[in-house]
Protein backbone atom coordinates (compact mmCIF):
# COMPACT_ATOMS: atom_id res chain seq x y z
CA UNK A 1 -102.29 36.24 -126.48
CA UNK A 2 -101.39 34.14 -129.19
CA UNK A 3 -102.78 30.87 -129.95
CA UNK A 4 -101.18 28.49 -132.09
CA UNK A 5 -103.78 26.01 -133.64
CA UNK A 6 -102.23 22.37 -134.59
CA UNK A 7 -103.62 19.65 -136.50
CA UNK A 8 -105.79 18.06 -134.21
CA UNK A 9 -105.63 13.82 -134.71
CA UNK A 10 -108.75 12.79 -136.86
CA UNK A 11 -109.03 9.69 -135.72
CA UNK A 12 -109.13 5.91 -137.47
CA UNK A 13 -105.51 5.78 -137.52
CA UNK A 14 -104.73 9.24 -139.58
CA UNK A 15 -101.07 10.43 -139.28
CA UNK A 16 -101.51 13.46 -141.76
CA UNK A 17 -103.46 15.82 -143.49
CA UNK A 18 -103.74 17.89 -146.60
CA UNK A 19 -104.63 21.52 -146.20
CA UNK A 20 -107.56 21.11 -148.77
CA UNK A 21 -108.47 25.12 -148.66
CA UNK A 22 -108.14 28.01 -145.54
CA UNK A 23 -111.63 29.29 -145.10
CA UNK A 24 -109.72 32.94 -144.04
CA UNK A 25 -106.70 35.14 -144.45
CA UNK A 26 -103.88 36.56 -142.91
CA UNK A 27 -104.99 39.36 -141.05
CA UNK A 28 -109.10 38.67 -141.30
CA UNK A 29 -110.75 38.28 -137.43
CA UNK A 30 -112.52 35.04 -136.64
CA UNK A 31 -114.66 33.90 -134.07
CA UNK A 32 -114.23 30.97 -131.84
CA UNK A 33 -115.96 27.88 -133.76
CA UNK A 34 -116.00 29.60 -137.14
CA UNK A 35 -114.82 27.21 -139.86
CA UNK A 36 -110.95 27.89 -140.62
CA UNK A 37 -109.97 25.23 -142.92
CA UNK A 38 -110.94 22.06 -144.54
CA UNK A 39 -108.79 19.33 -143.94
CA UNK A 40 -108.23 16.31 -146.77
CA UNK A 41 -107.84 12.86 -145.42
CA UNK A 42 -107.61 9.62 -147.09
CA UNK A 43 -111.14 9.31 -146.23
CA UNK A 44 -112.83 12.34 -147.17
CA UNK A 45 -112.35 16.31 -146.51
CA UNK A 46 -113.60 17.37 -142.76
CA UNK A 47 -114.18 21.16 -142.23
CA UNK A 48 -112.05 22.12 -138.80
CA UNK A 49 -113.65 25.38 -137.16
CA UNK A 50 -111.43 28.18 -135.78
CA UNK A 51 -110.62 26.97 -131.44
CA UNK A 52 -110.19 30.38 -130.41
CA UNK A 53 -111.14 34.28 -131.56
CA UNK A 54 -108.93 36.89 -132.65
CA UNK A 55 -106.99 37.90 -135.80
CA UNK A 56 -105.31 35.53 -138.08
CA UNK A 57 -101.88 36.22 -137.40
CA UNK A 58 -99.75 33.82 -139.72
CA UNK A 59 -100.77 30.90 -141.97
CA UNK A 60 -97.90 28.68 -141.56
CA UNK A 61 -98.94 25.75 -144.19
CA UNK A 62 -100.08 26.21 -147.52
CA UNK A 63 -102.83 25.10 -149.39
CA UNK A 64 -101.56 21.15 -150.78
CA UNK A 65 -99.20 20.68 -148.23
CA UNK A 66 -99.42 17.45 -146.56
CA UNK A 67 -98.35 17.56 -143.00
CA UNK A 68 -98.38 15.30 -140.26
CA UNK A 69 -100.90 15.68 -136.80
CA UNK A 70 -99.41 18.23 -134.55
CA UNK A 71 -98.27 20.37 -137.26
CA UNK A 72 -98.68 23.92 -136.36
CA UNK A 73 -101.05 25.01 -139.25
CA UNK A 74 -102.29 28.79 -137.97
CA UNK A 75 -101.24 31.66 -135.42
CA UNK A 76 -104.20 33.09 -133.97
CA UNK A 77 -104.13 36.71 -131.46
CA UNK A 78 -100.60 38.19 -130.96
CA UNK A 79 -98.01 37.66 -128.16
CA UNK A 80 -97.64 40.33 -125.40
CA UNK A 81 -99.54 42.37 -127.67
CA UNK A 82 -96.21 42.83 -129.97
CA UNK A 83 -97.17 42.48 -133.70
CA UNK A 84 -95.94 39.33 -134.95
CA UNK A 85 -92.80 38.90 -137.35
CA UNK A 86 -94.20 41.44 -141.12
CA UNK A 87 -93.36 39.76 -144.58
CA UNK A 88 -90.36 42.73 -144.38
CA UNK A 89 -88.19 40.88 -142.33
CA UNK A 90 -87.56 38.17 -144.24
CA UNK A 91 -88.72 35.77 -147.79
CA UNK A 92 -92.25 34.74 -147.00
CA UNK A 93 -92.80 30.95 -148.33
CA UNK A 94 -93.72 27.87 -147.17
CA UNK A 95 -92.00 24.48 -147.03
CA UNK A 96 -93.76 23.42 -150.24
CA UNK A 97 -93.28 26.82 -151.82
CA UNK A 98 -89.25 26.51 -150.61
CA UNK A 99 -89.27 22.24 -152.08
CA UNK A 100 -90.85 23.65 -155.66
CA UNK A 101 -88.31 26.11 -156.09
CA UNK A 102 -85.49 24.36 -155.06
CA UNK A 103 -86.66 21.91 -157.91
CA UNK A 104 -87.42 24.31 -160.58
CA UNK A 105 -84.37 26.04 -159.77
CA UNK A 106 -85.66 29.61 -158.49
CA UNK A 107 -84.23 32.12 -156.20
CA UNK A 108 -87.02 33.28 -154.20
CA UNK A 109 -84.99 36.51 -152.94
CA UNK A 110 -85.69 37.67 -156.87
CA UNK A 111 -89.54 36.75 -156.75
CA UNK A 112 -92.27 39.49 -156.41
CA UNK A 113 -94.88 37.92 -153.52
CA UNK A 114 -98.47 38.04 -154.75
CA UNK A 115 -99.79 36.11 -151.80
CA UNK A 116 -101.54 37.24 -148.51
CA UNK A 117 -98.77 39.57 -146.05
CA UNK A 118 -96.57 39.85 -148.87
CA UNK A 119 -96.18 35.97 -149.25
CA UNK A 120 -94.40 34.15 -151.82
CA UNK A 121 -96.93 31.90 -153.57
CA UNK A 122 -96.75 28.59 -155.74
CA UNK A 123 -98.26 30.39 -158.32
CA UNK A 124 -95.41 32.95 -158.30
CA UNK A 125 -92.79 30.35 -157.84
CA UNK A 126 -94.19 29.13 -161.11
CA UNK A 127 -94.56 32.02 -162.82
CA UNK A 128 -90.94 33.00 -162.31
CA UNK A 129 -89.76 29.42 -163.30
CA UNK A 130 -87.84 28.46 -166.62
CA UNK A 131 -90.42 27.78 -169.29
CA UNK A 132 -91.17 24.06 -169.47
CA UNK A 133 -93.45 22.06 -171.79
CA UNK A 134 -96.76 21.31 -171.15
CA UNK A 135 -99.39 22.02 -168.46
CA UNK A 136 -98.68 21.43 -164.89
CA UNK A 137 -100.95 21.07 -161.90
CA UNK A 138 -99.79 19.92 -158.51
CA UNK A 139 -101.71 16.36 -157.49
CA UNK A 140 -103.80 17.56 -154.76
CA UNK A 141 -106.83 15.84 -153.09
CA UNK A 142 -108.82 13.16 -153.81
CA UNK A 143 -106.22 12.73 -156.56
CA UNK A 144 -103.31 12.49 -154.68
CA UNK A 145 -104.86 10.30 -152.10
CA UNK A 146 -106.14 7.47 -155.04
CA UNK A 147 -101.95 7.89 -156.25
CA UNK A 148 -100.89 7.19 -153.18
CA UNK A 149 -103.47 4.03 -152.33
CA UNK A 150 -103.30 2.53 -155.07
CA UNK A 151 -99.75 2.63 -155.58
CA UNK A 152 -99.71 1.14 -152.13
CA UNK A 153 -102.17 -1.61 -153.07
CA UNK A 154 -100.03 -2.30 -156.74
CA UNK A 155 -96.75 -2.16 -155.01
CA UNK A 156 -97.85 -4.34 -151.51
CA UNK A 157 -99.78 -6.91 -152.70
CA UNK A 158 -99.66 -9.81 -154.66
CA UNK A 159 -103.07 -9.76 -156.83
CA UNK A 160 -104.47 -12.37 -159.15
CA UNK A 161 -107.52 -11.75 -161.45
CA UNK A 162 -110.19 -14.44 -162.35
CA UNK A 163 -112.85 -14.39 -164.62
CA UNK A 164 -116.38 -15.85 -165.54
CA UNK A 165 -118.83 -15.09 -168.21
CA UNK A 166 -122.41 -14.10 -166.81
CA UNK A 167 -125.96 -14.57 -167.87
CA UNK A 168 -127.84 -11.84 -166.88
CA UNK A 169 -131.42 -12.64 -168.32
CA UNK A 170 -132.94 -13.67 -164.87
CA UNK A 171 -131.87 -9.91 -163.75
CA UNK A 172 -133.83 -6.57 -163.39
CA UNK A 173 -130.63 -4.45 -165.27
CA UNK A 174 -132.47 -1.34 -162.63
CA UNK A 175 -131.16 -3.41 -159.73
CA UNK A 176 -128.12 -4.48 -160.54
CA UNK A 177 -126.44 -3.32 -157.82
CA UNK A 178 -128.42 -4.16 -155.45
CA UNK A 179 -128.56 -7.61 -156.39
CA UNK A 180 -124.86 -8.23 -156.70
CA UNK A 181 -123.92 -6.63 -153.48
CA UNK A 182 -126.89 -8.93 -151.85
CA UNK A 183 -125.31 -12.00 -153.77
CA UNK A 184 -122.25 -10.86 -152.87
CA UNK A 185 -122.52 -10.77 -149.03
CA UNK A 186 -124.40 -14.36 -149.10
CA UNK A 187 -121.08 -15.61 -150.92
CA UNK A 188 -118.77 -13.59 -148.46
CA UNK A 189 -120.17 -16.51 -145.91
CA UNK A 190 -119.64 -19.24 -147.69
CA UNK A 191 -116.13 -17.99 -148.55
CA UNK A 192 -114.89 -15.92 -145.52
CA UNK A 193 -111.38 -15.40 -146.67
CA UNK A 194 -112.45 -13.14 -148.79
CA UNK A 195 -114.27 -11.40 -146.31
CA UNK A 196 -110.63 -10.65 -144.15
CA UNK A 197 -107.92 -8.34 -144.24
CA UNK A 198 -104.05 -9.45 -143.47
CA UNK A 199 -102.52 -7.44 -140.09
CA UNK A 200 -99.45 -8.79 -139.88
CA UNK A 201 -98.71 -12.66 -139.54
CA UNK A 202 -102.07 -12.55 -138.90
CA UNK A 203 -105.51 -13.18 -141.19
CA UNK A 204 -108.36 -11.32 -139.49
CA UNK A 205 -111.85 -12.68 -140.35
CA UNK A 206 -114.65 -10.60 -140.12
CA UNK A 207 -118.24 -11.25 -139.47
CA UNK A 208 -120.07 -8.25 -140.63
CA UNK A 209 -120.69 -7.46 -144.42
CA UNK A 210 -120.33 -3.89 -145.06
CA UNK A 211 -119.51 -3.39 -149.20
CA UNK A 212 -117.75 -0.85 -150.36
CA UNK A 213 -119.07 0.54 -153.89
CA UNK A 214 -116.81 2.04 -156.30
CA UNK A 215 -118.51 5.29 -157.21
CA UNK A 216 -117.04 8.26 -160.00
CA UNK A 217 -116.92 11.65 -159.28
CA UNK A 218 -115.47 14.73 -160.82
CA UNK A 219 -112.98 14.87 -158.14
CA UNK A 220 -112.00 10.81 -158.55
CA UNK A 221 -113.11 7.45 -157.38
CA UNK A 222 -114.64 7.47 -153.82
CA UNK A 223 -115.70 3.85 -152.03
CA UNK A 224 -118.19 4.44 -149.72
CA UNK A 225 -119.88 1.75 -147.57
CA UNK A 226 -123.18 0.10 -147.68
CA UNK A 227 -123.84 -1.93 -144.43
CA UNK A 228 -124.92 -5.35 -143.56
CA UNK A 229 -125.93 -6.15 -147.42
CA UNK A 230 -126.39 -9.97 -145.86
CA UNK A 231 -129.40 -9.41 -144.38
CA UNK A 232 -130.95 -5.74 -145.75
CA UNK A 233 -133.93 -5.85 -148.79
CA UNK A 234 -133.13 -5.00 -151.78
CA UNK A 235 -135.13 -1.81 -151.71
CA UNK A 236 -132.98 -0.71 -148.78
CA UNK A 237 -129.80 -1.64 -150.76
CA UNK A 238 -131.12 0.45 -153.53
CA UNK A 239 -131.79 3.37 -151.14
CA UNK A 240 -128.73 3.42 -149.62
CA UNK A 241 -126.62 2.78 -152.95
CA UNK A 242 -128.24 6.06 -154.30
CA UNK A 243 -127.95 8.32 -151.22
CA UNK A 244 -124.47 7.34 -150.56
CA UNK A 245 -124.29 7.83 -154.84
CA UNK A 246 -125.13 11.62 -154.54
CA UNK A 247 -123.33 12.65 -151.50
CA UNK A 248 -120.02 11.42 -153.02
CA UNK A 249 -121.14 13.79 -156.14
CA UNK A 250 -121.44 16.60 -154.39
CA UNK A 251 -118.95 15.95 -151.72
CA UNK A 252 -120.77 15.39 -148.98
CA UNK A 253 -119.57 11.70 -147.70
CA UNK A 254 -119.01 11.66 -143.92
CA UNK A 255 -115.91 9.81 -142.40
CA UNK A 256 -118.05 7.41 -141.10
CA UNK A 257 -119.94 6.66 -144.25
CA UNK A 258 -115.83 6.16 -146.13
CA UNK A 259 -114.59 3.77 -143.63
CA UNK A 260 -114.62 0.12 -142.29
CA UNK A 261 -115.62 -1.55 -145.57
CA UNK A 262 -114.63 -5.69 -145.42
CA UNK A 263 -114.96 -6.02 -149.53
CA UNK A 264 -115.39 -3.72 -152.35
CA UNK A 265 -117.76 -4.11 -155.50
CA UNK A 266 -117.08 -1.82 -158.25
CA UNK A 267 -119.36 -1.57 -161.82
CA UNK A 268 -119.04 0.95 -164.35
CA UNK A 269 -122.26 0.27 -166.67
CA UNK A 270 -121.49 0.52 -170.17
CA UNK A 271 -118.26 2.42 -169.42
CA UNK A 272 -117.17 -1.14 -167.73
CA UNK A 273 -115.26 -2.75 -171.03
CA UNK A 274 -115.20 -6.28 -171.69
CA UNK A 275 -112.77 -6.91 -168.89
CA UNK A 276 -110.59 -4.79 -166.22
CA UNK A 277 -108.62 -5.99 -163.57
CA UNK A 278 -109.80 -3.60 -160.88
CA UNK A 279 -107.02 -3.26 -157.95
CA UNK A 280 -108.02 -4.52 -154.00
CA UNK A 281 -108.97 -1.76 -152.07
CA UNK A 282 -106.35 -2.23 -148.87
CA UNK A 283 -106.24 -3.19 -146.35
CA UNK A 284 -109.06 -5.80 -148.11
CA UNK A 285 -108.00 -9.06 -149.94
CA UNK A 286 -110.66 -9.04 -152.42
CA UNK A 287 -112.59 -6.96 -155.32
CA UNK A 288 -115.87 -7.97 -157.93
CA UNK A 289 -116.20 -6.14 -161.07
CA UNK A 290 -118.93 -6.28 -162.99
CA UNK A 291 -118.48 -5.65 -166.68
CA UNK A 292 -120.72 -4.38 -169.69
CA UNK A 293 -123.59 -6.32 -170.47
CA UNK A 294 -124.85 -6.26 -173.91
CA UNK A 295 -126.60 -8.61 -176.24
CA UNK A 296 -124.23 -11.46 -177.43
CA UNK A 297 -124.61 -14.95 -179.35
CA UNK A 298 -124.32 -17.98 -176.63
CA UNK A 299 -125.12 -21.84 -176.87
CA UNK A 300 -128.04 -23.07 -175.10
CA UNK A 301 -129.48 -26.59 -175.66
CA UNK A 302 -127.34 -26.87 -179.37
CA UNK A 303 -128.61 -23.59 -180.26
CA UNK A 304 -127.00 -20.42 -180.78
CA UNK A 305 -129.30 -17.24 -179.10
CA UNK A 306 -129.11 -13.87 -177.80
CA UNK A 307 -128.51 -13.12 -174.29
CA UNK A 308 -127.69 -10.57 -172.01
CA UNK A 309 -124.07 -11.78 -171.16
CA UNK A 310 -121.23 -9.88 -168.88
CA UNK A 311 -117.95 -10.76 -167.18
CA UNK A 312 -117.16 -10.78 -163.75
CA UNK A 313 -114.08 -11.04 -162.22
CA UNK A 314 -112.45 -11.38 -158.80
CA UNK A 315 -109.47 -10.26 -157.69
CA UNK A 316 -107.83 -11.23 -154.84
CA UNK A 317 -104.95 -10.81 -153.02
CA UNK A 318 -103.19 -14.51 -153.11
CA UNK A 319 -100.85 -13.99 -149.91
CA UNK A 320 -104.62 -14.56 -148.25
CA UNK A 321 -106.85 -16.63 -150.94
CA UNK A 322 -106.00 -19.90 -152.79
CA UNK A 323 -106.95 -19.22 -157.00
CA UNK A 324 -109.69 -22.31 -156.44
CA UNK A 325 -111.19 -20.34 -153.32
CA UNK A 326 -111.89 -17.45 -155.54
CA UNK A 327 -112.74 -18.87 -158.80
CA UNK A 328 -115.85 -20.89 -156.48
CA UNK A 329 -116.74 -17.82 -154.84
CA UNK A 330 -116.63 -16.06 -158.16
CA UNK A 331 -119.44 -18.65 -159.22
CA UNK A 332 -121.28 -18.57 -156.20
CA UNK A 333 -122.04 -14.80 -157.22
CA UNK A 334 -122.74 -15.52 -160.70
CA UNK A 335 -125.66 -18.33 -160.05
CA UNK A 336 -127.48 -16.35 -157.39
CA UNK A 337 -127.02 -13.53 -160.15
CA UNK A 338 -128.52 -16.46 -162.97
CA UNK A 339 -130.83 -17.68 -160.33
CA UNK A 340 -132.06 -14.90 -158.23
């Protein structure tokens, strides 16, 4: 009996899915609850294990294709016992593999298939192409889902930068973080519309502080979400800052510990320039940077002196935030980062 497996709804509002990278092949036998294929999400990749047993009969989606839930991905078992539809009958390719030679302009009747059942591949769509300048890759992955959000967040909202100068002397450089995500959250209450996200006519204001931080990895920028930083030590900030650090390294961030953020925080260390307008992580109304801090000449009491000085900025998303609303809040952080 054949099975045909779909992609199941991942929750949190998810309407597609990338096929990240099949864990099998056509024609290998699984068992029920082995892992078939890892699924990428806007939030992170989840590994979906096989629902049934029997051979792999047909892959139907390729690796990078985006489809929506309910998209038949795999054929598991055969019907009736008849063998299903062989690679003989008929061109072997995918929708993807179909759209990419339509564009480069390739018959696939006069392609050789190097793929799995005698399936046309990308790679031999490619191959057979026109030579064109330059190296190619498809955006797949984390990649394509930071195009698409922040194109999203450029083209939908309306954002505004401000920025302050900041004296770091009074802080502990080794817990930065910590510190401005705890100064942070204390300044979320004084200014809650920061602390909101726009639904519709609608400005929802949220009483929880869970801070997303901006964190680098070889396969892109992940966010993932340190909770209640109003009312945590700074040693637990810390803890969870580097934890959530080295699972989004190695690719190990649950959904849970990618979602629900209510503002993000974002600070590259010395790779942070002297200024960059960092864009709102939607559906939020509001970002902090934190720039490079190095030694610079400053005026206290009529004197010129060396201090540890850095910009931060705010960005906000003015549909929700008045420029004087943010440019306070923006020096609320800064003194309890002068005056810890």
């Amino acid at each position: 009996m054949a099975y045909e497996f779909k992609l199941p709804d991942l929750g949190e509002g998810l309407t597609e899915g990338e096929i990240a990278r099949w864990l099998v092949a056509e024609g290998d036998e699984v068992a029920e609850d082995q892992p078939l294929v890892e699924i990428q999400t806007d939030k992170t990749t989840v590994e979906i294990p096989s629902p049934a047993a029997g051979p792999v009969t047909r892959i139907l989606v390729a690796e990078g294709e985006v489809v929506p839930v309910g998209t038949v991905l795999v054929v598991i078992g055969h019907d009736g016992g008849q063998s299903p539809e062989t690679p003989a009958d008929r061109v072997q390719a995918t929708p993807l593999v179909r759209r990419i030679a339509t564009e480069l302009g390739v018959d696939l009747a006069a392609v050789t298939p190097t793929g799995p059942g005698g399936r046309i591949t990308e790679a031999d769509v490619r191959g057979a192409a026109p030579a064109r300048e330059g190296r190619r890759e498809p955006v797949r992955g984390v990649r394509r889902q930071i195009l698409e959000h922040l194109t999203r967040s450029h083209r939908e909202i309306p954002a505004v930068t401000f920025v302050e100068e900041c004296d770091f002397s009074s802080v502990d450089l080794k817990q930065l973080l910590p510190l401005v995500l705890r100064a942070t959250a204390l300044s979320l209450k004084e200014y809650p519309e920061l602390n909101a996200r726009l639904e519709g006519d609608e400005i929802v204001y949220l009483d929880r502080y869970d801070l997303g931080i901006a964190v680098e990895t070889e396969q892109g920028l992940v966010v993932p979400v340190v909770r209640n930083c109003d009312t945590r030590s700074l040693d637990e900030l810390r803890a969870d800052i580097d934890a959530l650090a080295e699972k989004a390294r190695a690719g190990r961030l649950s959904p849970e510990e990618l979602r629900g953020s209510t503002f993000t925080v974002t600070s590259a260390g010395k790779l942070g320039g002297l200024l960059v307008t960092p864009l709102i992580n939607h559906p939020e109304v509001g970002i902090l940077g934190v720039h490079r801090i190095a030694p610079r000449p400053v005026v206290r009491d009529g004197e010129v002196v060396v201090r540890p000085l850095g910009n931060v900025s705010v960005t906000f998303d003015h549909r929700v935030v008045d420029g004087a609303r943010a440019a306070e809040f923006a020096l609320a952080v800064i003194a309890r980062l002068e005056h810890p």
